[in-house]
Every structure is written in C-alpha cells, then in structure tokens.
PDB file of N, CA and C in Angstrom:
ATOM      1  N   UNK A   1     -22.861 -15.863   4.458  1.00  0.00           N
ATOM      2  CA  UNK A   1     -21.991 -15.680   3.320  1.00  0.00           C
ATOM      3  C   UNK A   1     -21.098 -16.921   3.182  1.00  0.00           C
ATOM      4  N   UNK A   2     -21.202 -17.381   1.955  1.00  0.00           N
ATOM      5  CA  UNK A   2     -19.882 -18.827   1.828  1.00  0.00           C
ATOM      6  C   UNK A   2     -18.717 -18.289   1.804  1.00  0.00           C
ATOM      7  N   UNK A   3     -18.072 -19.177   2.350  1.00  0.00           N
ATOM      8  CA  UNK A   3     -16.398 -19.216   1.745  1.00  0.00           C
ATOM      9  C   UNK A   3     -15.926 -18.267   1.339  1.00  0.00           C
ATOM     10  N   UNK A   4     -16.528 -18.917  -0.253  1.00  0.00           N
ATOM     11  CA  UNK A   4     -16.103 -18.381  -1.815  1.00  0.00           C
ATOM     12  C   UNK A   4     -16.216 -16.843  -1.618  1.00  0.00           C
ATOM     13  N   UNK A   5     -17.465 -16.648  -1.306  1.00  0.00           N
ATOM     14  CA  UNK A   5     -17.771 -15.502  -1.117  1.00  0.00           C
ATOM     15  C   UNK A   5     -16.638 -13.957  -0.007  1.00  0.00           C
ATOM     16  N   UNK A   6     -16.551 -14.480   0.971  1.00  0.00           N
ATOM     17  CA  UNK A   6     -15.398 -14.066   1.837  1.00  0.00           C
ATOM     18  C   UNK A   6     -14.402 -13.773   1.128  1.00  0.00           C
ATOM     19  N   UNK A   7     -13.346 -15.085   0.772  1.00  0.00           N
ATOM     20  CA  UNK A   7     -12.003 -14.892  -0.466  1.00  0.00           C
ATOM     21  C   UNK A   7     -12.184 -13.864  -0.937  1.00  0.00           C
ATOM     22  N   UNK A   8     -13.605 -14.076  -1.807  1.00  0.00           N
ATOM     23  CA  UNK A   8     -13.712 -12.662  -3.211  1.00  0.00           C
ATOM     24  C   UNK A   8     -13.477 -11.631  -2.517  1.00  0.00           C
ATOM     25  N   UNK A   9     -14.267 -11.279  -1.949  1.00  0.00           N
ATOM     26  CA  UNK A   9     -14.366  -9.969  -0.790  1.00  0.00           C
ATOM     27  C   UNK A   9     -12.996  -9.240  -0.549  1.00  0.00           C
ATOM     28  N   UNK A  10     -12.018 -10.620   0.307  1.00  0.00           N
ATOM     29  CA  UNK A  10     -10.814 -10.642   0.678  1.00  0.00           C
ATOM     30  C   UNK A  10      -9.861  -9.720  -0.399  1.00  0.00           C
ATOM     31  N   UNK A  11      -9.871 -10.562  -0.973  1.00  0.00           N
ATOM     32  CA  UNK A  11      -8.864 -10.420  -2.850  1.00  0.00           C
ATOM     33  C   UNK A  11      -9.278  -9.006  -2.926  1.00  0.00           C
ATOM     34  N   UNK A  12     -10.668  -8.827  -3.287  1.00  0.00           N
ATOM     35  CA  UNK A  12     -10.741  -7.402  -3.758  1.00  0.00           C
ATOM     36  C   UNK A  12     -10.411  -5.903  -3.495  1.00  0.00           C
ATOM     37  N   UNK A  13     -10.406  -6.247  -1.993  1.00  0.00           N
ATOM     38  CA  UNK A  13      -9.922  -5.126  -0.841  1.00  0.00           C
ATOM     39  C   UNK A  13      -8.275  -5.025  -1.112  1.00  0.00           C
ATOM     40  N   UNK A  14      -8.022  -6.481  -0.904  1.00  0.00           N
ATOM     41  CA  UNK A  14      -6.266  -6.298  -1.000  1.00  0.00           C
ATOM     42  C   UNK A  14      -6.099  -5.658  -2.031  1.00  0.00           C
ATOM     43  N   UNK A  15      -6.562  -5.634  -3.201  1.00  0.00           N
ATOM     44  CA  UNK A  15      -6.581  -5.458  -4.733  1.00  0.00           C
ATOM     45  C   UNK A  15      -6.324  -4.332  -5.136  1.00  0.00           C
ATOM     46  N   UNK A  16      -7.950  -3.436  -4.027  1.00  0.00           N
ATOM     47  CA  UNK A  16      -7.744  -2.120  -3.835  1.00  0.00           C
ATOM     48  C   UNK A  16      -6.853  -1.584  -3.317  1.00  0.00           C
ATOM     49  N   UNK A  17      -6.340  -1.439  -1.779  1.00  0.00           N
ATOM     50  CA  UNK A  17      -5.845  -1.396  -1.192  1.00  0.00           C
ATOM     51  C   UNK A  17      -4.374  -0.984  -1.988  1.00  0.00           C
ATOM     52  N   UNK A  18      -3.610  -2.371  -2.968  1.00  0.00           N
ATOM     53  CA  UNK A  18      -2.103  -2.417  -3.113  1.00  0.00           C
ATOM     54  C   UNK A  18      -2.769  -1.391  -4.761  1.00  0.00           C
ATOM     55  N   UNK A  19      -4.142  -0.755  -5.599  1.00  0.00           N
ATOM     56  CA  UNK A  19      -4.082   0.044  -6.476  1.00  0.00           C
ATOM     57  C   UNK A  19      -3.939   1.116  -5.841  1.00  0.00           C
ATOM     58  N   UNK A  20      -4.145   1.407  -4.528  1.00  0.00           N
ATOM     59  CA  UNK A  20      -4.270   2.776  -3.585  1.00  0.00           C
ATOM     60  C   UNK A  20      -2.377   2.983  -3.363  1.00  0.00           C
ATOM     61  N   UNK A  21      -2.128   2.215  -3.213  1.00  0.00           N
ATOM     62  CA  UNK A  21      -0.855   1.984  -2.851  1.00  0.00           C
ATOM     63  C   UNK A  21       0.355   2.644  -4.486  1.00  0.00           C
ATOM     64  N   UNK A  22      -0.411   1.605  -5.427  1.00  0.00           N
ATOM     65  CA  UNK A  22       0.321   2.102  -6.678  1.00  0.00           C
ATOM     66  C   UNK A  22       0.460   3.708  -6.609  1.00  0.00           C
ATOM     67  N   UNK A  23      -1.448   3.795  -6.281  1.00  0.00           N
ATOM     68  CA  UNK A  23      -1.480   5.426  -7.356  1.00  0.00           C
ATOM     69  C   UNK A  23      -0.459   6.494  -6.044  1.00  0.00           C
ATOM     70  N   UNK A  24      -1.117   6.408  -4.837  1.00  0.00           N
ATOM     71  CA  UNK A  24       0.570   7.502  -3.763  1.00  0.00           C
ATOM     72  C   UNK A  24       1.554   7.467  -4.168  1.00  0.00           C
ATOM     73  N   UNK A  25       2.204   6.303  -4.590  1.00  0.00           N
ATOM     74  CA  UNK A  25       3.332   5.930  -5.213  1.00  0.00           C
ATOM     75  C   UNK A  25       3.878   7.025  -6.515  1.00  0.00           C
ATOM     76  N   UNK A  26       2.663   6.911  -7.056  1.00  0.00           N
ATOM     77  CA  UNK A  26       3.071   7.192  -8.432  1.00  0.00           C
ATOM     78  C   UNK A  26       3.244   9.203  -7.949  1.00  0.00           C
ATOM     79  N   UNK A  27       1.541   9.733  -7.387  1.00  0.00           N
ATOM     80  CA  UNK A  27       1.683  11.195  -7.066  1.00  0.00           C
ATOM     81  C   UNK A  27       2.779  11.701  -6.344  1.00  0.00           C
ATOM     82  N   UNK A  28       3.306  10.785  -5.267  1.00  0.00           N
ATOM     83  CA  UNK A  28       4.468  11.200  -4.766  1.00  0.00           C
ATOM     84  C   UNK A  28       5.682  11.503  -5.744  1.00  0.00           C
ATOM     85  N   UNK A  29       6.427  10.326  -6.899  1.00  0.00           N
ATOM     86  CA  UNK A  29       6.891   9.942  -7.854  1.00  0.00           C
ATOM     87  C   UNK A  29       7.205  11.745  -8.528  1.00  0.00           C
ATOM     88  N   UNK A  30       5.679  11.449  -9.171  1.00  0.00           N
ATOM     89  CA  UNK A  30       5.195  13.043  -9.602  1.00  0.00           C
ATOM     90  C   UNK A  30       5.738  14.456  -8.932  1.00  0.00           C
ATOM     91  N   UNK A  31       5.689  14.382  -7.656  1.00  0.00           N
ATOM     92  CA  UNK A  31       6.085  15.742  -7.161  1.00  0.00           C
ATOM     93  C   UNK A  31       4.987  15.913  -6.273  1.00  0.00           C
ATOM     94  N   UNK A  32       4.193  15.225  -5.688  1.00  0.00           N
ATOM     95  CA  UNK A  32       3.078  15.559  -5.195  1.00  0.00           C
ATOM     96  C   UNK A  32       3.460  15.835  -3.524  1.00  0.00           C
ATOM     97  N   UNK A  33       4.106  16.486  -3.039  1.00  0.00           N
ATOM     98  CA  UNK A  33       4.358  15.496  -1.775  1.00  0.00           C
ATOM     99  C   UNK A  33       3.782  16.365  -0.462  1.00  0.00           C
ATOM    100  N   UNK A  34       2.000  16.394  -1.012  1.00  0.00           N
ATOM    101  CA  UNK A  34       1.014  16.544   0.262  1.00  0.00           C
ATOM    102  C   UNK A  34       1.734  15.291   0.978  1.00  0.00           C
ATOM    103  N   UNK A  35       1.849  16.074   2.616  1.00  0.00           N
ATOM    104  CA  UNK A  35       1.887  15.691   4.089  1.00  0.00           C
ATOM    105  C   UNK A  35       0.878  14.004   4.157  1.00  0.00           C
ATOM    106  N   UNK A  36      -0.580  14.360   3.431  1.00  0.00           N
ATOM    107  CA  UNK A  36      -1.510  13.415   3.887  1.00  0.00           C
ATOM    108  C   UNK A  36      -1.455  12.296   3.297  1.00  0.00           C
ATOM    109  N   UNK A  37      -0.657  12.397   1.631  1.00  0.00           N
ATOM    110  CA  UNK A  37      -0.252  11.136   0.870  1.00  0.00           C
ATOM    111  C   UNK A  37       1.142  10.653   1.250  1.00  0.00           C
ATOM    112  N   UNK A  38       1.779  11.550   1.889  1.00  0.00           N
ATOM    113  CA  UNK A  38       2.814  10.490   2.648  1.00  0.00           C
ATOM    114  C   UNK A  38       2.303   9.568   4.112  1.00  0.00           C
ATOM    115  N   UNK A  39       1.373  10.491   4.343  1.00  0.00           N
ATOM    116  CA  UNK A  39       1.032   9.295   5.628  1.00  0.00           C
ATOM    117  C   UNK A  39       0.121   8.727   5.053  1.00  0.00           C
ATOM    118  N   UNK A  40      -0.532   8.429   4.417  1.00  0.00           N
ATOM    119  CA  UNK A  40      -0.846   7.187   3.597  1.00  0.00           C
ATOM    120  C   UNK A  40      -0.722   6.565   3.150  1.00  0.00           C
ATOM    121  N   UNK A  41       1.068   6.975   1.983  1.00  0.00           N
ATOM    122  CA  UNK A  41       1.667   5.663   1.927  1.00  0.00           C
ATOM    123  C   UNK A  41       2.322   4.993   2.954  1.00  0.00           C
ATOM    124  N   UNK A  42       2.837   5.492   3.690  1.00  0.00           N
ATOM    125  CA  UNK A  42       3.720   5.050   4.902  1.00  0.00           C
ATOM    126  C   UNK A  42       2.775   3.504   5.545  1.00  0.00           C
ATOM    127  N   UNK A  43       1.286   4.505   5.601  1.00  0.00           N
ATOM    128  CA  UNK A  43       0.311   2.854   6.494  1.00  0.00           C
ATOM    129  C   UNK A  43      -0.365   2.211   5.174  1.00  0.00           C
ATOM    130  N   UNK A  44      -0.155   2.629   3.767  1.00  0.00           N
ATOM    131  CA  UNK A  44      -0.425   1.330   3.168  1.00  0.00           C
ATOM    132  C   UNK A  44       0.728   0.724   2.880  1.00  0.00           C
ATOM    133  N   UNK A  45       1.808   0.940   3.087  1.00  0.00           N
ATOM    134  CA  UNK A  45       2.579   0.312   2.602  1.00  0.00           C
ATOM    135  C   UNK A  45       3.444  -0.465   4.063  1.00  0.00           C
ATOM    136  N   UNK A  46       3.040  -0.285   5.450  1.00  0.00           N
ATOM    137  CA  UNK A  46       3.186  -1.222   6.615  1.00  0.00           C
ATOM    138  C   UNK A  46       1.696  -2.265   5.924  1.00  0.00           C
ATOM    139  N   UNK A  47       0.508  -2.046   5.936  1.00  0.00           N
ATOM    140  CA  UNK A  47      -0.317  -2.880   5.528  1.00  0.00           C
ATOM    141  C   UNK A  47       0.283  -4.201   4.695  1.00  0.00           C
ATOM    142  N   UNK A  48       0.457  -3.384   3.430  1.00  0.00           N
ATOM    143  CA  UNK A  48       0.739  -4.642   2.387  1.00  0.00           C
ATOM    144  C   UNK A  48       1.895  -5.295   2.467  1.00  0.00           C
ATOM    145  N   UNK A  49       2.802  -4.908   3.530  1.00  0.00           N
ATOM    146  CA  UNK A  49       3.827  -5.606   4.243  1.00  0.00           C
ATOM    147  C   UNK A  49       3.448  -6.821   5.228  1.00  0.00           C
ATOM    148  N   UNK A  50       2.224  -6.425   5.951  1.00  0.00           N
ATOM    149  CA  UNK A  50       1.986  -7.157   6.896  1.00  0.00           C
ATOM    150  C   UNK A  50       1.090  -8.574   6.105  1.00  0.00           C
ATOM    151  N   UNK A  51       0.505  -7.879   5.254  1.00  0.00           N
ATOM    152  CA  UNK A  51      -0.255  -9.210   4.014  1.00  0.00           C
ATOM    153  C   UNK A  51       0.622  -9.913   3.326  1.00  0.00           C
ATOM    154  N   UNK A  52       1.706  -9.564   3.531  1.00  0.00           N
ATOM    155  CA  UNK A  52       2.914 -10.055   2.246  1.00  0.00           C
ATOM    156  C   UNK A  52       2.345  -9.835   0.833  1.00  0.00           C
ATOM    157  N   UNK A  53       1.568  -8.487   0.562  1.00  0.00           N
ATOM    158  CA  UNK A  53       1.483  -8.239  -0.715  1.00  0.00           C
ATOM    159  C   UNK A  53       2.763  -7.070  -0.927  1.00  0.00           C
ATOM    160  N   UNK A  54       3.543  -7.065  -0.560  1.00  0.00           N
ATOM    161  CA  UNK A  54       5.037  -6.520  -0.990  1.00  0.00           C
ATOM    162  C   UNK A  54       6.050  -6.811  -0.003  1.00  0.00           C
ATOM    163  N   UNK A  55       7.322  -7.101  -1.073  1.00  0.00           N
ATOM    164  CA  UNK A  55       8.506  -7.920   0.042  1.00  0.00           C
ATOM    165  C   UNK A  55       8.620  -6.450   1.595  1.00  0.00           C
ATOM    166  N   UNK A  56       9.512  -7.407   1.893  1.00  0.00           N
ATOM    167  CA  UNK A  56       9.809  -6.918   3.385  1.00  0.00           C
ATOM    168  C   UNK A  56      10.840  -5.869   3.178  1.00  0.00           C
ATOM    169  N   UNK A  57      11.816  -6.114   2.299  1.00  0.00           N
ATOM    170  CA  UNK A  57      12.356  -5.452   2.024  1.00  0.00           C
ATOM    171  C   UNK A  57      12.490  -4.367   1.038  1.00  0.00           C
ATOM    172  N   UNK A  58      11.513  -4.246  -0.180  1.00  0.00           N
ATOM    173  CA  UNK A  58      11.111  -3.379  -0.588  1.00  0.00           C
ATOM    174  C   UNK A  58      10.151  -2.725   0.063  1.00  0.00           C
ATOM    175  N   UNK A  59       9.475  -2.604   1.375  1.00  0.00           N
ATOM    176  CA  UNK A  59       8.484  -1.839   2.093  1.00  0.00           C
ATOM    177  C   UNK A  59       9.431  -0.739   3.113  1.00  0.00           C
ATOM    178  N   UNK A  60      10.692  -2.119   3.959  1.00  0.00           N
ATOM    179  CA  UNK A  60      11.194  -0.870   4.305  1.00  0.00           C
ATOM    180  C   UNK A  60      12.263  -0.078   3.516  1.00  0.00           C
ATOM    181  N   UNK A  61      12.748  -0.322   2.243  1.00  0.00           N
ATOM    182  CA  UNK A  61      13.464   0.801   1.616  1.00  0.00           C
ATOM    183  C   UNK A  61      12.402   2.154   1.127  1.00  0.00           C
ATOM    184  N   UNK A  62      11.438   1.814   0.829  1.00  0.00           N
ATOM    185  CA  UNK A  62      10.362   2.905   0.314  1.00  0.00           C
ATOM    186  C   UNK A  62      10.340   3.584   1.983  1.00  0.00           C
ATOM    187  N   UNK A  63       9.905   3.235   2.999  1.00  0.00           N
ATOM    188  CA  UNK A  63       9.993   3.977   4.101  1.00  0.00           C
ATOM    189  C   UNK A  63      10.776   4.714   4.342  1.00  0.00           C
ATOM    190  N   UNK A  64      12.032   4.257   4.507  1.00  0.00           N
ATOM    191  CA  UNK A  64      13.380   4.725   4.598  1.00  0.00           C
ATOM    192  C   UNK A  64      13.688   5.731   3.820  1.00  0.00           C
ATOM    193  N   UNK A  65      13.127   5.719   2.589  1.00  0.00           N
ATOM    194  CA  UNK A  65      13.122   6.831   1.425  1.00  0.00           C
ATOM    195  C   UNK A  65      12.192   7.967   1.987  1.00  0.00           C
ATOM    196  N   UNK A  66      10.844   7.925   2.278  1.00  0.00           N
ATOM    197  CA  UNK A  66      10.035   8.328   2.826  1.00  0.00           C
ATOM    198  C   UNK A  66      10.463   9.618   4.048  1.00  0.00           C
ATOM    199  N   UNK A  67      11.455   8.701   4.870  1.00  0.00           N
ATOM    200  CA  UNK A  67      11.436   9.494   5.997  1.00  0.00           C
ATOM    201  C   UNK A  67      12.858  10.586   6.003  1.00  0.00           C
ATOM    202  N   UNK A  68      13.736  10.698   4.618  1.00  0.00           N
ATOM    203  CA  UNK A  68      14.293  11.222   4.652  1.00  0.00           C
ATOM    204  C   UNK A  68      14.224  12.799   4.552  1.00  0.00           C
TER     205      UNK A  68
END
C-alpha cells in the first residue's frame, strides 16, 4: 500500500471516528443517556484528545460534565 494510500485510510477513520463522536454528543444532548453511549463518548472523546482532533480542554470539560 503507498503512502497516499495509508493517509487516506488514516483521515477517514479519524473522520469517522470524530462523526461517531458528533452523533453521542448530539443523543446524549437529546436525552438519550443509555449507560453504553456514555461510555462511548467518554473513550471517543479521550481518543480524539489523544489525536488532537479536539482541544484538551474542551475534552476534559465534556468529561467533567459527563461524570457528574
């Protein structure tokens, strides 16, 4: 596999990953607040912290919100 190829790969996952991230966001938002979409946002949102696809500090205020 080239390079190019890898990146794409790369990008697309993150891509997914921070739309997976939106939509918990949003069902939680909603009223949704299954047990299993909070622990899912909780580790996508350490994830896209650790990628720096969201500040540091907006990851841990959403946590912090999270665990109240």
């Amino acid at each position: 596999m080239r390079l190019q190829d890898l990146i794409h790969v790369k990008n697309n996952k993150l891509e997914e990953l921070y739309s997976d991230w939106e939509k918990s966001k949003g069902e939680l938002i909603a009223g949704n607040d299954n047990p299993q979409i909070l622990k899912d946002l909780k580790s996508q949102t350490l994830k896209l912290m650790e990628l720096k696809k969201i500040s540091r500090n907006k990851g841990l205020t959403l946590l912090a919100q999270l665990n109240m």
